[in-house]
N, C-alpha and C. Protein backbone atom coordinates (compact mmCIF):
# COMPACT_ATOMS: atom_id res chain seq x y z
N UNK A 1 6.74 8.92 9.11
CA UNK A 1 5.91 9.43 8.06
C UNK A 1 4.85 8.39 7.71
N UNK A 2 3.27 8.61 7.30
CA UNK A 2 2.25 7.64 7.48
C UNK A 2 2.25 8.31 5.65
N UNK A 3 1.98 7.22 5.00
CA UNK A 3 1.70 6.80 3.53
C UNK A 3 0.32 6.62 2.83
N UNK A 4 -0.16 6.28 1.94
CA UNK A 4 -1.32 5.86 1.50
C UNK A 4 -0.84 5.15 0.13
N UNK A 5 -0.83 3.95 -0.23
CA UNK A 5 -0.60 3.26 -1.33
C UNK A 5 -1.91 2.85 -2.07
N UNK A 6 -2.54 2.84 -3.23
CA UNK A 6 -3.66 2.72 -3.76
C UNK A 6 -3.21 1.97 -5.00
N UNK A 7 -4.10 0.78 -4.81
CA UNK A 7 -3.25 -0.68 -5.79
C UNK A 7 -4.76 -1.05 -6.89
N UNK A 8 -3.99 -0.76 -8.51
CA UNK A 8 -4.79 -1.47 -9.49
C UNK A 8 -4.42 -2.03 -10.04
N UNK A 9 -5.38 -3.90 -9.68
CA UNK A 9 -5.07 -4.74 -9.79
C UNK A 9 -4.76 -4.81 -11.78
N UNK A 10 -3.82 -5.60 -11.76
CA UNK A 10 -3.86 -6.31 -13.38
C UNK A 10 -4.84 -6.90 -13.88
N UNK A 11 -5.67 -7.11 -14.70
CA UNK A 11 -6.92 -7.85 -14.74
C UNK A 11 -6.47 -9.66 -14.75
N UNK A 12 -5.84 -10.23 -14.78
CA UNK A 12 -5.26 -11.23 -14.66
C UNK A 12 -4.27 -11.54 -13.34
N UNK A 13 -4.60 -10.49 -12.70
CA UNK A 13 -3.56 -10.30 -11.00
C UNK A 13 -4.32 -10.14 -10.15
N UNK A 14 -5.84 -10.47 -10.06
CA UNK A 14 -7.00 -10.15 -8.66
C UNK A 14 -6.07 -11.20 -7.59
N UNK A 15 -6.45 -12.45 -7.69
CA UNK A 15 -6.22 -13.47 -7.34
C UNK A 15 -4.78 -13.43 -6.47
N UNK A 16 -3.67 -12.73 -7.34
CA UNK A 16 -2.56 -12.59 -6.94
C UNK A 16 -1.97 -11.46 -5.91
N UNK A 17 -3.08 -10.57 -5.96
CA UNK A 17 -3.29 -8.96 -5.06
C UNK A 17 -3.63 -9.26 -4.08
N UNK A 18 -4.50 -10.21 -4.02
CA UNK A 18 -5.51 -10.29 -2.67
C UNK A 18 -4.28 -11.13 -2.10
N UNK A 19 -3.62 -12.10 -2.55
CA UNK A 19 -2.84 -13.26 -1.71
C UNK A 19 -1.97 -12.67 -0.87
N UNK A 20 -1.15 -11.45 -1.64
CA UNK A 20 -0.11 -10.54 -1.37
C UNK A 20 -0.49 -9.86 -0.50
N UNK A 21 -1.99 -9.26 -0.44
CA UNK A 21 -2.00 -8.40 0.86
C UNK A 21 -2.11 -8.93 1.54
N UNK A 22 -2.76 -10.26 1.66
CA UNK A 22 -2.96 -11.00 2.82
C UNK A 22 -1.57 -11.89 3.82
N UNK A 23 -1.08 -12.03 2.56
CA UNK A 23 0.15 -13.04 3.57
C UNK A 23 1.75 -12.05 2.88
N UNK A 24 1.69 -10.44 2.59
CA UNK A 24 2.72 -9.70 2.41
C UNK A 24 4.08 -9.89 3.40
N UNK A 25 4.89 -9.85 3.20
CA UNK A 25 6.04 -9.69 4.07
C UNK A 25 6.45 -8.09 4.35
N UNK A 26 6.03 -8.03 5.30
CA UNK A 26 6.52 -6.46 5.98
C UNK A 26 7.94 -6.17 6.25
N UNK A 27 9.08 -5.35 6.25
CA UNK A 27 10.35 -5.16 6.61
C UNK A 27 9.96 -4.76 8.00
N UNK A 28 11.02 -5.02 8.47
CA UNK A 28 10.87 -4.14 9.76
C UNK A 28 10.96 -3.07 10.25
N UNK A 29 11.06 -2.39 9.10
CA UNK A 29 11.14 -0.64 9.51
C UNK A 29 9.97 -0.08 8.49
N UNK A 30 8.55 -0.61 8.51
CA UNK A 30 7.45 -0.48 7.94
C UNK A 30 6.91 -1.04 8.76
N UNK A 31 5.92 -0.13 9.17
CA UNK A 31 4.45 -0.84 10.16
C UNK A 31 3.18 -0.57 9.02
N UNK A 32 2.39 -1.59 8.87
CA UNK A 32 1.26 -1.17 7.98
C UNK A 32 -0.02 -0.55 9.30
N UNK A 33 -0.49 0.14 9.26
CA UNK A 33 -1.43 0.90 9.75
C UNK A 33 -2.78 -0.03 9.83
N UNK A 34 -3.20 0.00 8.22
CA UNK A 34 -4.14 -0.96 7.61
C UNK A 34 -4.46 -0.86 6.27
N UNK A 35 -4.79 -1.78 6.00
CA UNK A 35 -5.00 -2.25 4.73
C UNK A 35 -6.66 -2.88 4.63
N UNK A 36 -7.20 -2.28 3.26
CA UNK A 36 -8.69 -2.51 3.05
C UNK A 36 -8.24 -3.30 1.00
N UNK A 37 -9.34 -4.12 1.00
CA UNK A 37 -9.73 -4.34 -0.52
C UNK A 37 -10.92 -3.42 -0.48
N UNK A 38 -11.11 -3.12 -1.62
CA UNK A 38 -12.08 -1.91 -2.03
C UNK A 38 -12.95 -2.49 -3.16
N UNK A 39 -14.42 -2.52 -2.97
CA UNK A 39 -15.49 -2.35 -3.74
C UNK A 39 -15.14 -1.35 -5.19
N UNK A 40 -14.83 -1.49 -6.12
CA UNK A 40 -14.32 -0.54 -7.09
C UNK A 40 -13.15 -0.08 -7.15
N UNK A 41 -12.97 1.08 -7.63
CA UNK A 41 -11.73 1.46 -8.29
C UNK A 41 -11.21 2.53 -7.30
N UNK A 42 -10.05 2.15 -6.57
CA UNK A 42 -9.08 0.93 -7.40
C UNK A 42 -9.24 -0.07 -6.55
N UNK A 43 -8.47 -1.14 -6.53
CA UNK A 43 -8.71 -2.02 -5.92
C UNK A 43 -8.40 -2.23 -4.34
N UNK A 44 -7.77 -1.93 -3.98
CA UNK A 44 -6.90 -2.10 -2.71
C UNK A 44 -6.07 -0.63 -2.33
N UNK A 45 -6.20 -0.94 -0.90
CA UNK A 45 -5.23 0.29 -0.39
C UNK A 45 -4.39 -0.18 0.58
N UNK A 46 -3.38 0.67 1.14
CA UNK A 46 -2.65 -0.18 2.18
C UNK A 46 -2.00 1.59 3.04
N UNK A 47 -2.47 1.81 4.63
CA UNK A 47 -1.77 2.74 5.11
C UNK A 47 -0.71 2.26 5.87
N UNK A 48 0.45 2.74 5.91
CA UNK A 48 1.56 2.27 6.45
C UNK A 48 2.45 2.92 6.74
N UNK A 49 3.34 2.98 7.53
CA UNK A 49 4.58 4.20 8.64
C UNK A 49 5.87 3.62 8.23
N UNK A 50 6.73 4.98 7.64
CA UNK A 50 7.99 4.67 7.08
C UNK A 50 9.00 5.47 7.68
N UNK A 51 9.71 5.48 7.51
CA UNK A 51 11.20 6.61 8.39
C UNK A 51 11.34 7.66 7.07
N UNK A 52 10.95 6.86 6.20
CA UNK A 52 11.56 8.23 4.73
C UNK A 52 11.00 7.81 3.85
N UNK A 53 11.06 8.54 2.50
CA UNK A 53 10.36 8.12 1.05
C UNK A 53 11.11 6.66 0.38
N UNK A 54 12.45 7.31 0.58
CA UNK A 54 13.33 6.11 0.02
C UNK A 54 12.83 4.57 0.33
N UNK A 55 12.84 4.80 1.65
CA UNK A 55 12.09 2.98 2.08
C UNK A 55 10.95 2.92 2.02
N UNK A 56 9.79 3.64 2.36
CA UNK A 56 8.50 3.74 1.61
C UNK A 56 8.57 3.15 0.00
N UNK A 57 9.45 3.62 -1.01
CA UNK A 57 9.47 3.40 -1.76
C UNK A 57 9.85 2.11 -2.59
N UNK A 58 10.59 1.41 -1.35
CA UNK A 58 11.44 0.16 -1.74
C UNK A 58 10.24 -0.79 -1.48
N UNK A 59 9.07 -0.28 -0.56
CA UNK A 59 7.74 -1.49 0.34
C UNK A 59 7.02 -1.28 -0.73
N UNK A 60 6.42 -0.26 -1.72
CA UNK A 60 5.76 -0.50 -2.27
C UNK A 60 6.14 -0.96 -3.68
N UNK A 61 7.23 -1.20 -4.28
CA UNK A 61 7.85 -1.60 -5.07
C UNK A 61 7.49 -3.18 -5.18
N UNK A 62 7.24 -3.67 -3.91
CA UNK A 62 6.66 -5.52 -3.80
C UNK A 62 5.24 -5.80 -4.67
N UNK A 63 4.43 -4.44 -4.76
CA UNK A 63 3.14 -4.05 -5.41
C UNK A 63 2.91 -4.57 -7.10
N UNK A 64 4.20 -4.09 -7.66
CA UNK A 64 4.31 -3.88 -9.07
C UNK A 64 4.08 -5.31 -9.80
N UNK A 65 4.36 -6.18 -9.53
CA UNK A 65 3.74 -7.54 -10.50
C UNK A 65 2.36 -7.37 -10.54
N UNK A 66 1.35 -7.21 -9.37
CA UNK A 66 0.13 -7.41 -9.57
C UNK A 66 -0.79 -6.39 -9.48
N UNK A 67 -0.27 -5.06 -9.72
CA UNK A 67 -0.95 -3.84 -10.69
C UNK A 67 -0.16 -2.44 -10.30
N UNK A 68 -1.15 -1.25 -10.79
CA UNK A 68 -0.73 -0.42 -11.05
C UNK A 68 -0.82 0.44 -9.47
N UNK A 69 -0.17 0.90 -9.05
CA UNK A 69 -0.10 1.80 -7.92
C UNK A 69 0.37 3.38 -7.82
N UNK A 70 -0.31 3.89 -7.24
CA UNK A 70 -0.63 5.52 -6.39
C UNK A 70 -0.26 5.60 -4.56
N UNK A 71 1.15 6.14 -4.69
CA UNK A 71 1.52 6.52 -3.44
C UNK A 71 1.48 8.16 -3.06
N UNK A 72 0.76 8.26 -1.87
CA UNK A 72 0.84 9.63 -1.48
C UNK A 72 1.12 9.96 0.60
N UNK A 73 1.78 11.02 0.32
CA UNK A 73 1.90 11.08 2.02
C UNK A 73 1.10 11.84 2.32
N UNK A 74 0.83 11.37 3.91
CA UNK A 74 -0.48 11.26 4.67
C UNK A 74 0.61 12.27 5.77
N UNK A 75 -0.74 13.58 5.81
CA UNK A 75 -0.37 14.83 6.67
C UNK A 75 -1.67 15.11 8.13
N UNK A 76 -1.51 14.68 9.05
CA UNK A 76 -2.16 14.71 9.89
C UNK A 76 -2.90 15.94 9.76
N UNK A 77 -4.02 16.34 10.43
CA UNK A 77 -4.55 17.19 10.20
C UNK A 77 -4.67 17.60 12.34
N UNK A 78 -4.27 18.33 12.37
CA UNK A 78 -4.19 19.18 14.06
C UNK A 78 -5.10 19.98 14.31
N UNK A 79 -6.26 19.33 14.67
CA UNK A 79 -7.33 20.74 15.58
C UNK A 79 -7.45 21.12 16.78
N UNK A 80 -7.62 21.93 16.55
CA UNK A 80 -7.24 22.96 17.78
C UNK A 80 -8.87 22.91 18.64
């Protein structure tokens, strides 16, 4: 299952967001796709491949000290 995590920073947590995405510790049953910092709101995003919600849920849980986050699943789109 491919994810979309959308991260707002704490206003006192830039510094600490950027460090985290950059040097994050991945589990091994999470591949991050990719990850962008964003010009505006919100701050950061991160796409990434999980086996289920449950552990999806446990990766983005590392998020929560340094802001507010929006997880949604990512549905391929199939053209024919």
């Amino acid at each position: 299952m491919k994810f979309v995590t959308f991260i707002n920073a704490y206003p006192d947590k830039y510094s600490n967001m950027f460090m985290l995405l950059k040097n994050m510790h991945v589990p091994e049953n999470i591949k991050i796709v990719s990850s962008y910092f964003i010009f505006g709101k919100p701050d950061a995003m991160v796409i990434f491949e999980s086996q289920d919600e449950s552990t999806a849920f446990k990766f983005v849980e590392s998020f929560a000290g340094v802001g507010d986050t929006e997880t949604h699943v990512l549905v391929d789109v199939n053209r024919t």
